[in-house]
C-alpha atoms as a PDB file:
ATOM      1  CA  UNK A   1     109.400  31.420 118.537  1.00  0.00           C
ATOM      2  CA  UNK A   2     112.058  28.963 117.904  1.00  0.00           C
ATOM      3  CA  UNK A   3     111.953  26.576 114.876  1.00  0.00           C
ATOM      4  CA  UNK A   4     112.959  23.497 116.785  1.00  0.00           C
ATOM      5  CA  UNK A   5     110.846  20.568 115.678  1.00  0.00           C
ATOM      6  CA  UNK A   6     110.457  16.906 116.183  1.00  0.00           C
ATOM      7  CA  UNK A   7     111.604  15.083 112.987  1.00  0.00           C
ATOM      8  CA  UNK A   8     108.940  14.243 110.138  1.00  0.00           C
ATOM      9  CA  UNK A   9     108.422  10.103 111.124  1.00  0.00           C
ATOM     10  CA  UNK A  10     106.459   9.020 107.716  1.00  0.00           C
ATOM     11  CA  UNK A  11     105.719   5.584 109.293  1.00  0.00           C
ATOM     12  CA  UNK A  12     103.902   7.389 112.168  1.00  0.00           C
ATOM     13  CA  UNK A  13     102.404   9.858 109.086  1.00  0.00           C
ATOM     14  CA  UNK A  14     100.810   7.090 107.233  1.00  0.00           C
ATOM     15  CA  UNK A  15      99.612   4.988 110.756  1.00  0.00           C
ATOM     16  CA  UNK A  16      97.619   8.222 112.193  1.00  0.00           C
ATOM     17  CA  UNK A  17      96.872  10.641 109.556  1.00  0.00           C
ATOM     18  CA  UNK A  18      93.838   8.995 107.798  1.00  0.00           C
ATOM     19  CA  UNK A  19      92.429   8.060 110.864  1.00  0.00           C
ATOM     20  CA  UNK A  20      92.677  11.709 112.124  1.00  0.00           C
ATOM     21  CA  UNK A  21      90.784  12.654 109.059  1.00  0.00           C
ATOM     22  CA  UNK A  22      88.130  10.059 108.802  1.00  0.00           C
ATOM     23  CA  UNK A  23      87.152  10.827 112.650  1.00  0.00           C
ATOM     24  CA  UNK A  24      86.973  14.354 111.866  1.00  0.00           C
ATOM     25  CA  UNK A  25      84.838  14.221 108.270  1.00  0.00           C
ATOM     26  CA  UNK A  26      82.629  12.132 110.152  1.00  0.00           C
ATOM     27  CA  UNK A  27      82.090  14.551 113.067  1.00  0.00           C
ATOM     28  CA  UNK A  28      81.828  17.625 110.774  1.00  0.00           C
ATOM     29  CA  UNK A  29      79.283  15.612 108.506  1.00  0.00           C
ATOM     30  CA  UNK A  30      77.193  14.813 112.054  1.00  0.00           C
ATOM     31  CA  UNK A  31      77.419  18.613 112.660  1.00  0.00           C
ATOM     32  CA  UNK A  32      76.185  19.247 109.347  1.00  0.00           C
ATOM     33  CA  UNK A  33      78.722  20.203 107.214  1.00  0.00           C
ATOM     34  CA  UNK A  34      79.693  19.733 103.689  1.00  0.00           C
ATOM     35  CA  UNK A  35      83.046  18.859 103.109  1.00  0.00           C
ATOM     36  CA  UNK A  36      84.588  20.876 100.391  1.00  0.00           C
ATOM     37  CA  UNK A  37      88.607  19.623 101.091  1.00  0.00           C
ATOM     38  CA  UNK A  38      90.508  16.870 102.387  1.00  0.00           C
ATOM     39  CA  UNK A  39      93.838  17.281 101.434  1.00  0.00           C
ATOM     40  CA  UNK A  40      97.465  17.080 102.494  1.00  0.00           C
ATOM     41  CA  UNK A  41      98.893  20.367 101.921  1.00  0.00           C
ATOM     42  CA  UNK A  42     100.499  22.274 104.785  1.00  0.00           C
ATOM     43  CA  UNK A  43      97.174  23.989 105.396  1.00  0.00           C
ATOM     44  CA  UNK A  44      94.225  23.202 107.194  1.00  0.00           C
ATOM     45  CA  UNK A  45      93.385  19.215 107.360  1.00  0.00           C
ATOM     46  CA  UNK A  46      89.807  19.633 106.241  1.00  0.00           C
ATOM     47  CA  UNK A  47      87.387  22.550 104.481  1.00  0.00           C
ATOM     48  CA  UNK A  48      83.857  22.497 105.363  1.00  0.00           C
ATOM     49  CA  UNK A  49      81.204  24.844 104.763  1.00  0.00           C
ATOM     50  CA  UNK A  50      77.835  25.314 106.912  1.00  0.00           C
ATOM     51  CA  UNK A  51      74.935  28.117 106.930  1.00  0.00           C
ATOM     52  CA  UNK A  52      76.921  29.209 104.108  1.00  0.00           C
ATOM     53  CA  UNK A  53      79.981  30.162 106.686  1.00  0.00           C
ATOM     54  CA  UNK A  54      83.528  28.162 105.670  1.00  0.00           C
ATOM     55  CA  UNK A  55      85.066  26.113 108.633  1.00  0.00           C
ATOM     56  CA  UNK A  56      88.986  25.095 108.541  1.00  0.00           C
ATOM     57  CA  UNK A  57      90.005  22.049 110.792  1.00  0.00           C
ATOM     58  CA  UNK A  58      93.564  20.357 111.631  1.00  0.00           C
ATOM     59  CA  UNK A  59      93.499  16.891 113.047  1.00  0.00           C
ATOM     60  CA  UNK A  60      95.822  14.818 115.048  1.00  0.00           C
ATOM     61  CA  UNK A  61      95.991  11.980 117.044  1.00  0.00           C
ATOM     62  CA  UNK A  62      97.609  11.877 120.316  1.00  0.00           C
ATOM     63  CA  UNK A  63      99.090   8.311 120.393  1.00  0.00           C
ATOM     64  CA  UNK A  64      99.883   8.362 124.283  1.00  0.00           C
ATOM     65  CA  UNK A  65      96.415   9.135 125.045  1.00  0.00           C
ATOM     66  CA  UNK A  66      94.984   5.541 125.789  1.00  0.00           C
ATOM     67  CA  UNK A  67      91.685   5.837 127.973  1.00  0.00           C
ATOM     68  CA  UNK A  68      90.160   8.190 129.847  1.00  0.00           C
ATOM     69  CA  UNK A  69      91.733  11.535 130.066  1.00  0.00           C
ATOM     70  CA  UNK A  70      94.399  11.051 132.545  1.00  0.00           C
ATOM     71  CA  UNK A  71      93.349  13.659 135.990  1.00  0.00           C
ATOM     72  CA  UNK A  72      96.775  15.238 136.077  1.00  0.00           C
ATOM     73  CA  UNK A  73      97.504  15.922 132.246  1.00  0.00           C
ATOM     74  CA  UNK A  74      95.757  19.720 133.338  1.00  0.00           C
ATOM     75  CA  UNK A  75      96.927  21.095 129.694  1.00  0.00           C
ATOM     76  CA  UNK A  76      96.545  20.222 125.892  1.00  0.00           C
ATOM     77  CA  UNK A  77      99.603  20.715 124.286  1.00  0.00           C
ATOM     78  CA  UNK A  78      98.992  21.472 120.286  1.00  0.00           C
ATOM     79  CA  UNK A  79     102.376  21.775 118.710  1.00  0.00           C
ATOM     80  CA  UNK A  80     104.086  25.449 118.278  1.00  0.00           C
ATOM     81  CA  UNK A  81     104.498  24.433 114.676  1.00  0.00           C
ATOM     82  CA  UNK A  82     100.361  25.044 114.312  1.00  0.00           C
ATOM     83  CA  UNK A  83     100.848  28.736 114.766  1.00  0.00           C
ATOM     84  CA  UNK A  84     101.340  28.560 110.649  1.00  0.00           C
ATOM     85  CA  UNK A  85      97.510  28.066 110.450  1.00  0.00           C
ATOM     86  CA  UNK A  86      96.589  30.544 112.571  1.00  0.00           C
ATOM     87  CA  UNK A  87      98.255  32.882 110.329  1.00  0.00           C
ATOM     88  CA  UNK A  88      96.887  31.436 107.095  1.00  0.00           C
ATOM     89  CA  UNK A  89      92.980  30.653 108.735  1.00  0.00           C
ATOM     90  CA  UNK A  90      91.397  33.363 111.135  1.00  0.00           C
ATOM     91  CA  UNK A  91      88.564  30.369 112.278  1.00  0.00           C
ATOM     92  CA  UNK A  92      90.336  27.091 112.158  1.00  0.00           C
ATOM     93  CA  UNK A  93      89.701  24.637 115.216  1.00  0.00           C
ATOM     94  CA  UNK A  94      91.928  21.930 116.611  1.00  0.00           C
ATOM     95  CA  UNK A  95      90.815  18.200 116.821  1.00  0.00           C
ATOM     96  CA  UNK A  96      92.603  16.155 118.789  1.00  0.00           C
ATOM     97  CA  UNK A  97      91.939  12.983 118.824  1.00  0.00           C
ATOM     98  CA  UNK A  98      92.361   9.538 121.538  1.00  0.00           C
ATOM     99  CA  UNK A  99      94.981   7.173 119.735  1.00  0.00           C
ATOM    100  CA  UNK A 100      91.682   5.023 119.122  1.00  0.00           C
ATOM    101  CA  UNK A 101      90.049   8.154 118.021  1.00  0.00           C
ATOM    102  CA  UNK A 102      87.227   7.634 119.966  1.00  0.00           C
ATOM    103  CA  UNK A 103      87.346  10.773 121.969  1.00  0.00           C
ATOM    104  CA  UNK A 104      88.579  13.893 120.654  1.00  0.00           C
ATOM    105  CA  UNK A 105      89.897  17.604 122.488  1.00  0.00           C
ATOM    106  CA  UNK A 106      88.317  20.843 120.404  1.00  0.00           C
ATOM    107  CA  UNK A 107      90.127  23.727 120.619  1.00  0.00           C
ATOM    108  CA  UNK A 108      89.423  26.897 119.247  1.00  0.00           C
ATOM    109  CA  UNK A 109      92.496  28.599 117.035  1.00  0.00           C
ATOM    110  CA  UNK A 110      91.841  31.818 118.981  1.00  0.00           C
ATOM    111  CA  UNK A 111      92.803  30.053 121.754  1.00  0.00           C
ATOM    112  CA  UNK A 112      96.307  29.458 121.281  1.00  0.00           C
ATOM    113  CA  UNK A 113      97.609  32.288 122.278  1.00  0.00           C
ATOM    114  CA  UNK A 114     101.691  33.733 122.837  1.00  0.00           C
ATOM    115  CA  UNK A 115     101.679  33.496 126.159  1.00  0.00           C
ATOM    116  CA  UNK A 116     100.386  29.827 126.233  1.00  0.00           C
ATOM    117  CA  UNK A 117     103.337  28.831 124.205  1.00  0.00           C
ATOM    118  CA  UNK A 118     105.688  27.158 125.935  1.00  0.00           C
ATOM    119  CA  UNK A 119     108.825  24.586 125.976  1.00  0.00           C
ATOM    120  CA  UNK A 120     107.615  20.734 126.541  1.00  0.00           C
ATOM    121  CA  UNK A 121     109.321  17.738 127.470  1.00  0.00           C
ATOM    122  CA  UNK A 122     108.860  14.184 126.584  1.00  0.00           C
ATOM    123  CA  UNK A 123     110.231  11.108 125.236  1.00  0.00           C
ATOM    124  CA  UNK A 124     108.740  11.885 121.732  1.00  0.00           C
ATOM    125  CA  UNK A 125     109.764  15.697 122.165  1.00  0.00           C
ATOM    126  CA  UNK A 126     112.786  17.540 120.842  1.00  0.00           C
ATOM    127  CA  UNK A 127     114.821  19.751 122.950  1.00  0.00           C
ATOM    128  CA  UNK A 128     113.457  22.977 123.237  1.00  0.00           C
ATOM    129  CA  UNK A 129     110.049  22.239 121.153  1.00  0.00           C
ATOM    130  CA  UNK A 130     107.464  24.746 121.768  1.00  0.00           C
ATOM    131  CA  UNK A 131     103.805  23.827 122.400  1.00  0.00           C
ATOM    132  CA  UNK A 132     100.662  25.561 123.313  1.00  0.00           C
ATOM    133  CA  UNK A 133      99.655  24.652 126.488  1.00  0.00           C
ATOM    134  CA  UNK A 134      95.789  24.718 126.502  1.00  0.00           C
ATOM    135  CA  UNK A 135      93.995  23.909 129.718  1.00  0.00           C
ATOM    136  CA  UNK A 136      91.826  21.105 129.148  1.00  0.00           C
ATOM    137  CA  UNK A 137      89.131  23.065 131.504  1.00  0.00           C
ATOM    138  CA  UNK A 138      89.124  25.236 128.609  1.00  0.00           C
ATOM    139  CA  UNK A 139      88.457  23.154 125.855  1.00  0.00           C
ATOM    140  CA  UNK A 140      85.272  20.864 124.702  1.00  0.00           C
ATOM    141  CA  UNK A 141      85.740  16.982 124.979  1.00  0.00           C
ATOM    142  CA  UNK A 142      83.277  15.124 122.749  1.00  0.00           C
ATOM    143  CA  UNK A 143      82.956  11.401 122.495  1.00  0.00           C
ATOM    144  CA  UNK A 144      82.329   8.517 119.531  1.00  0.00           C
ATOM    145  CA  UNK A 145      79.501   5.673 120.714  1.00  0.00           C
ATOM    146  CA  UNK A 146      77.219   3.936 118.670  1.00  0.00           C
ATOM    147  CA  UNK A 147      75.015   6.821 118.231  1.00  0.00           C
ATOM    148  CA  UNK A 148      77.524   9.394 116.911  1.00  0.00           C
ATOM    149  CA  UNK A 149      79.412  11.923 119.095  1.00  0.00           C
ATOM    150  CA  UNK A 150      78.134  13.709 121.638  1.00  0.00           C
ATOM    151  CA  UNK A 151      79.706  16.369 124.242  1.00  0.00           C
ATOM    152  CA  UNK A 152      81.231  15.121 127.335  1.00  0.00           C
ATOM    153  CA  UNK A 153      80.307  17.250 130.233  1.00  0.00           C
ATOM    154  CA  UNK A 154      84.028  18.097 132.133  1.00  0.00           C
ATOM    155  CA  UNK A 155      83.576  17.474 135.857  1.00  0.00           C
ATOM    156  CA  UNK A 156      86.175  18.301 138.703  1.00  0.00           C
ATOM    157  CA  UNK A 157      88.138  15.940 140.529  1.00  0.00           C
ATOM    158  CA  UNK A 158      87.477  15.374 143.672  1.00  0.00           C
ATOM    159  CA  UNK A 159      89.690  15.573 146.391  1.00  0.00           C
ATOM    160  CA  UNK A 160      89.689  11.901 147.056  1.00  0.00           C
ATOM    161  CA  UNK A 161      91.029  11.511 143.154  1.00  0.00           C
ATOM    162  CA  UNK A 162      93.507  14.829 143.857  1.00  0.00           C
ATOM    163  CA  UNK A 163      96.586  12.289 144.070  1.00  0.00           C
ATOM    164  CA  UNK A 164      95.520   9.526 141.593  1.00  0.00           C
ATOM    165  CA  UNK A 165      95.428   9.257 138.025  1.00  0.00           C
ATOM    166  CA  UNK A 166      92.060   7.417 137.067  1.00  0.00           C
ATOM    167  CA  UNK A 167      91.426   5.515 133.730  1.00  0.00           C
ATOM    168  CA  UNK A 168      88.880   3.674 132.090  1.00  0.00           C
ATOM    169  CA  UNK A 169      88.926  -0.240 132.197  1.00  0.00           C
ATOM    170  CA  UNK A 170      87.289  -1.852 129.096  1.00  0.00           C
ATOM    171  CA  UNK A 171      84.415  -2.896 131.226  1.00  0.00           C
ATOM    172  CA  UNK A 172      83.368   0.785 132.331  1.00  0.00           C
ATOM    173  CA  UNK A 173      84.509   0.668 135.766  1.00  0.00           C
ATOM    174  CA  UNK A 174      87.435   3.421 136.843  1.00  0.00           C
ATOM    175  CA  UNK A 175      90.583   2.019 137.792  1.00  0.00           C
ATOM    176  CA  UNK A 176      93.422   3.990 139.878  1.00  0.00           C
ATOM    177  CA  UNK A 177      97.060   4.454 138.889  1.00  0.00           C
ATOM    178  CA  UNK A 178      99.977   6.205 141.141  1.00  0.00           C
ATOM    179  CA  UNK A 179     100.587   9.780 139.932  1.00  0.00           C
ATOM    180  CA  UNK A 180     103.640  10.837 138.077  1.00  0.00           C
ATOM    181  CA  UNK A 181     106.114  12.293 139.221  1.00  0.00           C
ATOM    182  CA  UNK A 182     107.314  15.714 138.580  1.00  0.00           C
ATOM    183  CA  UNK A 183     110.511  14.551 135.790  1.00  0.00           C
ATOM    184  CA  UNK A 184     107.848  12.208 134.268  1.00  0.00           C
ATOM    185  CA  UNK A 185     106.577  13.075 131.287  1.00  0.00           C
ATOM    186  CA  UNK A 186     102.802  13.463 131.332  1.00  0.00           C
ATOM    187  CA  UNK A 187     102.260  12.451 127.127  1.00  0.00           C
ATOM    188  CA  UNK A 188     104.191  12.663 123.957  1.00  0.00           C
ATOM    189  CA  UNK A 189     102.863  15.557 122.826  1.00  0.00           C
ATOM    190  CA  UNK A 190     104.516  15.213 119.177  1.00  0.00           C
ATOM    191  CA  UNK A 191     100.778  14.416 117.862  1.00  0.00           C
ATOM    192  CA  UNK A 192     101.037  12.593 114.223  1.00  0.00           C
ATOM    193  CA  UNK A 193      99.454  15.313 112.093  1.00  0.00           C
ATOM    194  CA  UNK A 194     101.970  14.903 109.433  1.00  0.00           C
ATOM    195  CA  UNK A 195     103.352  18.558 108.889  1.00  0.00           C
ATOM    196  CA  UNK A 196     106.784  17.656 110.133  1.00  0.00           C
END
């Protein structure tokens, strides 16, 4: 796997990370766990405990993820940089989060597999990065409202939305946007966990 990896941005560090965190204490806590670690240390984000089992969890926001979760971004990418903790933690999870960290990706370590890692391009992304490329049929979407979070139940696009990219307007209703093109980069990908 190569080593080639975005820069460390601090500012971006310091913007994101505590968000990240706070989102993902306060979903653990609604799951029922009891937070034993929230620390910065090149390990796992966050140690819980539940049923006596210990959970380890890695947080980051994906800053160009705005509203809804655009129709043609088919993948999650997790950076190839993560395969550290699934060396160091046999059970850790993946939370990533909306850049208003009201909705949040969960993806199993086990998941990220070799053959899902792959290059990625972006505006954010350094030549010849590697990511996992999750597909987002694959992993479980959960959502923040006023009564806590809650899972959101993945539906298919229809064939009427096949060539559209719908989002979320602030009143509810879905608006349509023209679909990327192929040498358009579908997100940014570099996430903001803070690892560098």
């Amino acid at each position: 796997m190569t080593k080639n990896y975005a820069k460390f941005d601090k500012e971006r560090y310091d913007k994101f990370d505590g968000q990240a965190k706070d989102a993902l204490v306060d979903y653990l806590e609604q799951e029922g766990h009891h937070i034993k670690r929230v620390k910065e240390d090149y390990l796992a984000d966050v140690v819980s405990t539940k049923d006596g089992e210990t959970f380890y969890s890695e947080a980051e926001i994906k800053t160009a993820w705005k509203e809804s979760w655009p129709a043609d971004w088919k993948d999650l990418r997790i950076p190839g940089r993560k395969a550290r903790l699934l060396q160091k933690h046999a059970t850790i999870t993946f939370f990533v989060f909306r850049s208003d960290v009201q909705e949040c990706w969960i993806v199993r370590g086990k998941q990220l597999t070799l053959d899902q890692l792959k290059e990625a391009y972006g505006p954010k992304i350094s030549k010849g990065e590697m990511f996992f490329h999750i597909p987002v049929k694959e992993a479980k979407l959960i959502r923040h409202d006023e009564n806590g979070w809650t899972e959101v139940i993945q539906e298919e696009p229809s064939a009427s939305t096949a060539k559209k990219t719908t989002t979320g307007t602030k009143d509810g209703t879905a608006k349509a946007v023209p679909k990327r093109t192929k040498d358009q980069s579908t997100d940014d990908s570099a996430g903001t966990s803070g690892d560098g």
